[in-house]
C-alpha atoms as a PDB file:
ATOM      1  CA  UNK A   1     -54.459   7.317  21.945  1.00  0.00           C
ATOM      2  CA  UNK A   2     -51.951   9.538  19.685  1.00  0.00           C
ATOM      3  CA  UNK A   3     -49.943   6.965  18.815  1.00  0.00           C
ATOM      4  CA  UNK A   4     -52.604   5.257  16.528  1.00  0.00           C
ATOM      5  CA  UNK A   5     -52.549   8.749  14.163  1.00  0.00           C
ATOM      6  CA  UNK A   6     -48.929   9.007  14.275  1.00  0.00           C
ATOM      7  CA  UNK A   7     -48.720   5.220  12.894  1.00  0.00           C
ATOM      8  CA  UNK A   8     -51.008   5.886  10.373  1.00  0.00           C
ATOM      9  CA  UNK A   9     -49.154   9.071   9.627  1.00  0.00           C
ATOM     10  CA  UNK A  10     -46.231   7.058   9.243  1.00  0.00           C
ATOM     11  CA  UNK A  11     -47.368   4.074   6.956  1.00  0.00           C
ATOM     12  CA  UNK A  12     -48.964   7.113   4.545  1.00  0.00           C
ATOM     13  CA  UNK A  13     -45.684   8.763   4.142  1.00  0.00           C
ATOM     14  CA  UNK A  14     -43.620   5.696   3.515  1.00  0.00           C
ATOM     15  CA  UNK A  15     -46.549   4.217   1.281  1.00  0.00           C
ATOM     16  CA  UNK A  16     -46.415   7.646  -1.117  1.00  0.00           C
ATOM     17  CA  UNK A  17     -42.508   7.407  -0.715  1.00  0.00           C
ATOM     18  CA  UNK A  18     -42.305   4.182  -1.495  1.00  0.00           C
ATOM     19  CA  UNK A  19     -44.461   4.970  -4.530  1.00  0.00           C
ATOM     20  CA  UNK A  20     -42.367   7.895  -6.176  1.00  0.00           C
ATOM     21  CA  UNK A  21     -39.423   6.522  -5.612  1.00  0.00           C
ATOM     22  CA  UNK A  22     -40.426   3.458  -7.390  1.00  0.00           C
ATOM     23  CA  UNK A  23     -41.323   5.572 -10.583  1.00  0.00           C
ATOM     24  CA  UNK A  24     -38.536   7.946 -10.357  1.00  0.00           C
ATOM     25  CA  UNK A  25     -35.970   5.136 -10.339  1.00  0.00           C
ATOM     26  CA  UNK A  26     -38.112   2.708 -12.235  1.00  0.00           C
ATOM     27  CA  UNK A  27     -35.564  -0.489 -10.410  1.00  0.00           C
ATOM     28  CA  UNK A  28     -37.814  -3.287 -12.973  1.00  0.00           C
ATOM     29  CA  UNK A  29     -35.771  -1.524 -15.923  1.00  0.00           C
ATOM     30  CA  UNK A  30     -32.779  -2.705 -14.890  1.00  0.00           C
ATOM     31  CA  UNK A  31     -33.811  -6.415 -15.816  1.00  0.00           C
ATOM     32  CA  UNK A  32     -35.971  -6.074 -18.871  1.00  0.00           C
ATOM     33  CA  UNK A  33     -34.857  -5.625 -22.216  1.00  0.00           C
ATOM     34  CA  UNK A  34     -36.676  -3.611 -25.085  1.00  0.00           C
ATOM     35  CA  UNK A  35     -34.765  -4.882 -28.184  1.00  0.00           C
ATOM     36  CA  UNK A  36     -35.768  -3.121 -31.362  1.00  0.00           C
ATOM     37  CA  UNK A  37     -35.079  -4.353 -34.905  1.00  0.00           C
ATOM     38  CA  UNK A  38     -35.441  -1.669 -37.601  1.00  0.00           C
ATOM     39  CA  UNK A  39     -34.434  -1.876 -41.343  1.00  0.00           C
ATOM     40  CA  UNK A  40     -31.186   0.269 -41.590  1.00  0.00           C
ATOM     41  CA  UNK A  41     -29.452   1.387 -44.465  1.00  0.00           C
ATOM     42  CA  UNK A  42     -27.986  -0.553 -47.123  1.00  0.00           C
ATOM     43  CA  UNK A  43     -24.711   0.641 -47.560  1.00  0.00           C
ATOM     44  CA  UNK A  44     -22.453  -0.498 -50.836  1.00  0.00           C
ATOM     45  CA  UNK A  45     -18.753  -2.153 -49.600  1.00  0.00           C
ATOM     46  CA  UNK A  46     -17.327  -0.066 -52.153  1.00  0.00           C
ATOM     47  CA  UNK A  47     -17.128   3.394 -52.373  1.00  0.00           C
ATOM     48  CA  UNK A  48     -18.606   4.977 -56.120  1.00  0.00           C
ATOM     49  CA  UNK A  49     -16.505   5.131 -58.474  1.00  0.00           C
ATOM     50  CA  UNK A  50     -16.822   8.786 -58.833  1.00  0.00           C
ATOM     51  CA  UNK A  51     -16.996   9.880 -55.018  1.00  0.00           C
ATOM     52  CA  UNK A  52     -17.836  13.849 -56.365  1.00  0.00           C
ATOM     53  CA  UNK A  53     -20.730  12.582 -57.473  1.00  0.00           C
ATOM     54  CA  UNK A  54     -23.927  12.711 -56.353  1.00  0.00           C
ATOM     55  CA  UNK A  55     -24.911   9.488 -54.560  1.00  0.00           C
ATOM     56  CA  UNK A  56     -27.192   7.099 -55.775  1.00  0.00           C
ATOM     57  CA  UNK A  57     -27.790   5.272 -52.956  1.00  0.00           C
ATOM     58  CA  UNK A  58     -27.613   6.019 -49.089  1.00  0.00           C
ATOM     59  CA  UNK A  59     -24.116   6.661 -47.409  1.00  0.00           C
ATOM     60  CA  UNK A  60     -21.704   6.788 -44.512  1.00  0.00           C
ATOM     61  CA  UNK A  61     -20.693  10.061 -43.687  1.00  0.00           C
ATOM     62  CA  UNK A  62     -19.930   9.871 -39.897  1.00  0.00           C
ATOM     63  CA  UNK A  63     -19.290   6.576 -37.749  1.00  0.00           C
ATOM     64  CA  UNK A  64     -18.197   5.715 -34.352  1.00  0.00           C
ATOM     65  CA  UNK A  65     -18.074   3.405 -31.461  1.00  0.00           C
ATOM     66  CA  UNK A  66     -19.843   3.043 -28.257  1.00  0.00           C
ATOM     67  CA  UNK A  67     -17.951   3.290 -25.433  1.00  0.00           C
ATOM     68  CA  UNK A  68     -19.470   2.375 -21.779  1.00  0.00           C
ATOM     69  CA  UNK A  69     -20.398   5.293 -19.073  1.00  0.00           C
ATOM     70  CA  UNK A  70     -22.736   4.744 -16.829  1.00  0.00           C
ATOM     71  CA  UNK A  71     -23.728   1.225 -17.496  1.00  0.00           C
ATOM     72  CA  UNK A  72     -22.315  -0.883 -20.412  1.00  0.00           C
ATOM     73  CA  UNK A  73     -22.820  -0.187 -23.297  1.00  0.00           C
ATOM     74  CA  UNK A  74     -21.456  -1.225 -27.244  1.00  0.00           C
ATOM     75  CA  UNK A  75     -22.538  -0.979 -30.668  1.00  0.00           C
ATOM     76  CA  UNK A  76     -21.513   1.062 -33.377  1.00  0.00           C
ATOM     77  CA  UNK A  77     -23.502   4.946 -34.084  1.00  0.00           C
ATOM     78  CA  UNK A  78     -23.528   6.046 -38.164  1.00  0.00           C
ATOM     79  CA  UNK A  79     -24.862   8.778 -39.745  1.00  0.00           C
ATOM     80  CA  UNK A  80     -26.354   8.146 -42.829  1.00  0.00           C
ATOM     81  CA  UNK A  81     -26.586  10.914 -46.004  1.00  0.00           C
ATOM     82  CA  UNK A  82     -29.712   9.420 -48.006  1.00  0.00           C
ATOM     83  CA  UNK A  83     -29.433  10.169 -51.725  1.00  0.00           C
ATOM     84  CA  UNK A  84     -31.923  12.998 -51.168  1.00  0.00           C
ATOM     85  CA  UNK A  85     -29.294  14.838 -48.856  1.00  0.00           C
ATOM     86  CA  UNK A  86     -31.254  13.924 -45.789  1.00  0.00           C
ATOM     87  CA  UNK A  87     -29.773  12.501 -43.066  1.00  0.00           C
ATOM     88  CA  UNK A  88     -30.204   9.721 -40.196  1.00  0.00           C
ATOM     89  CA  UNK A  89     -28.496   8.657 -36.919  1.00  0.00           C
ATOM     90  CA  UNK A  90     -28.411   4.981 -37.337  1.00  0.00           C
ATOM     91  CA  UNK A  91     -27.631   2.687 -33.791  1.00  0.00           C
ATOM     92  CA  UNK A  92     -26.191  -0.665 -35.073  1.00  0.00           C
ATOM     93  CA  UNK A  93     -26.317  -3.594 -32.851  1.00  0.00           C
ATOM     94  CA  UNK A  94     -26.844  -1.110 -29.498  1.00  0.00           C
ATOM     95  CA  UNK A  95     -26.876  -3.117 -26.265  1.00  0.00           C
ATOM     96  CA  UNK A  96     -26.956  -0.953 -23.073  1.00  0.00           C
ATOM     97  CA  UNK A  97     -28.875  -0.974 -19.634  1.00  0.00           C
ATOM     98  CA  UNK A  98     -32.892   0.004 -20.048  1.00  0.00           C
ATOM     99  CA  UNK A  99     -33.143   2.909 -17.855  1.00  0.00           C
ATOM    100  CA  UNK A 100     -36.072   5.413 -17.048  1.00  0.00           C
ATOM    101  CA  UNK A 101     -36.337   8.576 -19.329  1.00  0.00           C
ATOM    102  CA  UNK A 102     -33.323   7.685 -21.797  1.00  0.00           C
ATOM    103  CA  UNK A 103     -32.824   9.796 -25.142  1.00  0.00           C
ATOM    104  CA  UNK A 104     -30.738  10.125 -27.942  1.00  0.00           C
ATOM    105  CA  UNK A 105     -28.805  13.314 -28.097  1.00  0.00           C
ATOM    106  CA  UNK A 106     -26.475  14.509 -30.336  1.00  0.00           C
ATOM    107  CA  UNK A 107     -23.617  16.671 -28.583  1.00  0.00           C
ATOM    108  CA  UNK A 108     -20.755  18.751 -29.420  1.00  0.00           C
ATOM    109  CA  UNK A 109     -19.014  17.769 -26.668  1.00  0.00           C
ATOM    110  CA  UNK A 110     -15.795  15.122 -26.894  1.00  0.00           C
ATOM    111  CA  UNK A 111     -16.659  11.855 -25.278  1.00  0.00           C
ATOM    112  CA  UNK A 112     -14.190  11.119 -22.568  1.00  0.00           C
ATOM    113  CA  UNK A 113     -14.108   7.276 -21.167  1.00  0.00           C
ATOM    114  CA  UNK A 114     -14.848   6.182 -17.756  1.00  0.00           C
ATOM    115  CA  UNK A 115     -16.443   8.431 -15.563  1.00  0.00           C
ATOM    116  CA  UNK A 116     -15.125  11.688 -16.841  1.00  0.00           C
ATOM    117  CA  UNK A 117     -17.711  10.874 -19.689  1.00  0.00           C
ATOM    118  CA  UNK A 118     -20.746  10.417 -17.913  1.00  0.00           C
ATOM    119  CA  UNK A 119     -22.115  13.864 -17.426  1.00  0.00           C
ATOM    120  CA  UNK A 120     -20.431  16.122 -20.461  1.00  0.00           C
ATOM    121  CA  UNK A 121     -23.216  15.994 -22.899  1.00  0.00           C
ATOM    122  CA  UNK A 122     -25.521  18.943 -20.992  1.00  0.00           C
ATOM    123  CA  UNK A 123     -22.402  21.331 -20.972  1.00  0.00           C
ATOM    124  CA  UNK A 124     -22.382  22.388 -24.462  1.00  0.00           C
ATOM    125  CA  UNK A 125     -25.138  22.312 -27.629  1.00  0.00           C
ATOM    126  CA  UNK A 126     -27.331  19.302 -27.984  1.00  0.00           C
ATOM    127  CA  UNK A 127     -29.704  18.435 -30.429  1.00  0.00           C
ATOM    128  CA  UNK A 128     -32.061  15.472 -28.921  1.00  0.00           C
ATOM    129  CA  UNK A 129     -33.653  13.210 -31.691  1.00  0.00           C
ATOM    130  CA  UNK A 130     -35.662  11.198 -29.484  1.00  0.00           C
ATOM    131  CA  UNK A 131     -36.528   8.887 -26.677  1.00  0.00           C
ATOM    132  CA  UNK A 132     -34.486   5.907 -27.009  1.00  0.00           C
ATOM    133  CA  UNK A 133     -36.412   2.853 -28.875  1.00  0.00           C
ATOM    134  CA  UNK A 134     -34.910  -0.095 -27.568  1.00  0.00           C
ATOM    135  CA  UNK A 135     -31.809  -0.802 -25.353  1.00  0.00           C
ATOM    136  CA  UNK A 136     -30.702  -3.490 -27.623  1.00  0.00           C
ATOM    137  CA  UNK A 137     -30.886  -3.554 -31.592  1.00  0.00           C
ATOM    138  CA  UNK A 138     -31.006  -1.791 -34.329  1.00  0.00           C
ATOM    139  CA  UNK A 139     -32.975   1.406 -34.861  1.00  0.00           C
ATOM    140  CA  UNK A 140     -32.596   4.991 -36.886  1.00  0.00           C
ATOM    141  CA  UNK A 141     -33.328   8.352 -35.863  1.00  0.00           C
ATOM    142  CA  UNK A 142     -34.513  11.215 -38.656  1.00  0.00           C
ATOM    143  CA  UNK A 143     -31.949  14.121 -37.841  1.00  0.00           C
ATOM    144  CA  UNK A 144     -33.720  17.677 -39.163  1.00  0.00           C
ATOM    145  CA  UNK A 145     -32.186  19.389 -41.654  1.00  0.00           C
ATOM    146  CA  UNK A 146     -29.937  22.015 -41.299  1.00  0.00           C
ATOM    147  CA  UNK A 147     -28.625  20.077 -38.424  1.00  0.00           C
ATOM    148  CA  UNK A 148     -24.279  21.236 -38.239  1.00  0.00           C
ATOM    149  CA  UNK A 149     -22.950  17.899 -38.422  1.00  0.00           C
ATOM    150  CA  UNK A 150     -19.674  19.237 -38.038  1.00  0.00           C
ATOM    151  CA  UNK A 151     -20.284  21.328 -34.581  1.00  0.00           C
ATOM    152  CA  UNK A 152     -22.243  18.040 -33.306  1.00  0.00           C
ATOM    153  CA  UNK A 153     -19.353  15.642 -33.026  1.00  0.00           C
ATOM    154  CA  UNK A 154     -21.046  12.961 -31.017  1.00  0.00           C
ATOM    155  CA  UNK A 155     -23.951  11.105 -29.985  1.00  0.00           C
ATOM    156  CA  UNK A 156     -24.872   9.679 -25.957  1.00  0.00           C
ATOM    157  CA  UNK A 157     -27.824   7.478 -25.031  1.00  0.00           C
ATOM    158  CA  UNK A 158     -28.256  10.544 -22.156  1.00  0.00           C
ATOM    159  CA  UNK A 159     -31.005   9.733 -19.336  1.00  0.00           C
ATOM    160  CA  UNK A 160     -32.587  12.690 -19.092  1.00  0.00           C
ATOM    161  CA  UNK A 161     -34.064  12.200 -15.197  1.00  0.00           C
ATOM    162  CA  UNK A 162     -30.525  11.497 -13.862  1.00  0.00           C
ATOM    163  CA  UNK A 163     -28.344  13.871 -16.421  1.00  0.00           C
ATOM    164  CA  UNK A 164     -26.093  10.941 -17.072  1.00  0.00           C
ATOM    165  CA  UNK A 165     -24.633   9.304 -19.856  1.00  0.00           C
ATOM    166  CA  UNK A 166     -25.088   5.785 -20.510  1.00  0.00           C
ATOM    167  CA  UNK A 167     -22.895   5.822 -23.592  1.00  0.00           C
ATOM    168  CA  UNK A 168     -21.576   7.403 -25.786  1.00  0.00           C
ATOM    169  CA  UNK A 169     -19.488   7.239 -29.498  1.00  0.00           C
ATOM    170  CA  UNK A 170     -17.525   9.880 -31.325  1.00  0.00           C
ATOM    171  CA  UNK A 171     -18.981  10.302 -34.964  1.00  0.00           C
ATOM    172  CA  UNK A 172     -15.752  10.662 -36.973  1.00  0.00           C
ATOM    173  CA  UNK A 173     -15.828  11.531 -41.001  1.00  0.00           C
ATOM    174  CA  UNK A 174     -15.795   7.800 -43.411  1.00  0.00           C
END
C-alpha cells in the first residue's frame, strides 16, 4: 500500500524538476535563431576634411572584433558618436548561440580569448544596455550619456543566468 504514494511522490518531483530545469536552461534556444535587422549608421569612407571639427554626420569612435567564448561567436562591435554628441553601441553582422537571459554589457575589463575570457566581465564595472535583440544581425544599443567610454574598454554578449560570456570584442579608438 505505501508504495503507490511514494510513486506518485516520485513522478511529482521529477515532473516539477523536469519543468524548471527546462526553463532555467531553456535547451530549444540552442537551435532557433532570432536574427534582427536594424538600420545602423551611415558612416562616410573618408574621414572630414577638418577632423577638429564638429561632425556633421554620425561617426566611428571605438571598433572591435568579436572573438568566441562560450559558444561562437563573430561580428564586428562600433560605437557610434551621432552629430548631437550622443552615442550608440552598434553590433554589425553578430552571429552567436541564442541562449536564455543574454545581455549586452559594456565592461572595463580586457577580453582574454578562450576560456580565460568567459567569466571576466562581472569582476570589474559594467554598464548593461540591454537584453540582447537577436543572436544574428544587425542591431544598436542607445548608451546614456555621461557613459566613460574610456574606463569601459569592451563590450560581451554576457548571459546573465549562467555569468558567462558568449563573446566578446575590445572597442579600440578609429
Amino acid at each position: 500500500m505505501l508504495r503507490r504514494p511514494v510513486t506518485w511522490i516520485v513522478v511529482a518531483v521529477l515532473a516539477v524538476g523536469g519543468t524548471l530545469g527546462l526553463y532555467w536552461f531553456q535547451p530549444w534556444k540552442l537551435i532557433t535563431d532570432k536574427e534582427v535587422s536594424e538600420t545602423l549608421a551611415a558612416i562616410p569612407v573618408s574621414p572630414p576634411a577638418a577632423p577638429s571639427a564638429a561632425p556633421e554626420g554620425p561617426a566611428v569612435v571605438r571598433q572591435g572584433m568579436f572573438v568566441t567564448h562560450e559558444h561562437e561567436t563573430s561580428g564586428t562591435a562600433r560605437i557610434i558618436r551621432n552629430a548631437d554628441g550622443s552615442h550608440r553601441l552598434e553590433l554589425v553582422a553578430l552571429d552567436t548561440s541564442n541562449g536564455p537571459d543574454l545581455r549586452v554589457w559594456l565592461s572595463d575589463q580586457p577580453v582574454k580569448e578562450g576560456i580565460a575570457g568567459w567569466r571576466v566581465f562581472d569582476d570589474g564595472a559594467w554598464l548593461e544596455l540591454g537584453r540582447l535583440k537577436g543572436n544574428k544581425g544587425d542591431q544598436a544599443y542607445e548608451i546614456p550619456a555621461g557613459t566613460d567610454l574610456d574606463k569601459l574598454g569592451s563590450v560581451s554578449i554576457w548571459c546573465k543566468r549562467f555569468a558567462v560570456s558568449f563573446g566578446a570584442a575590445t572597442l579600440a579608438r578609429v
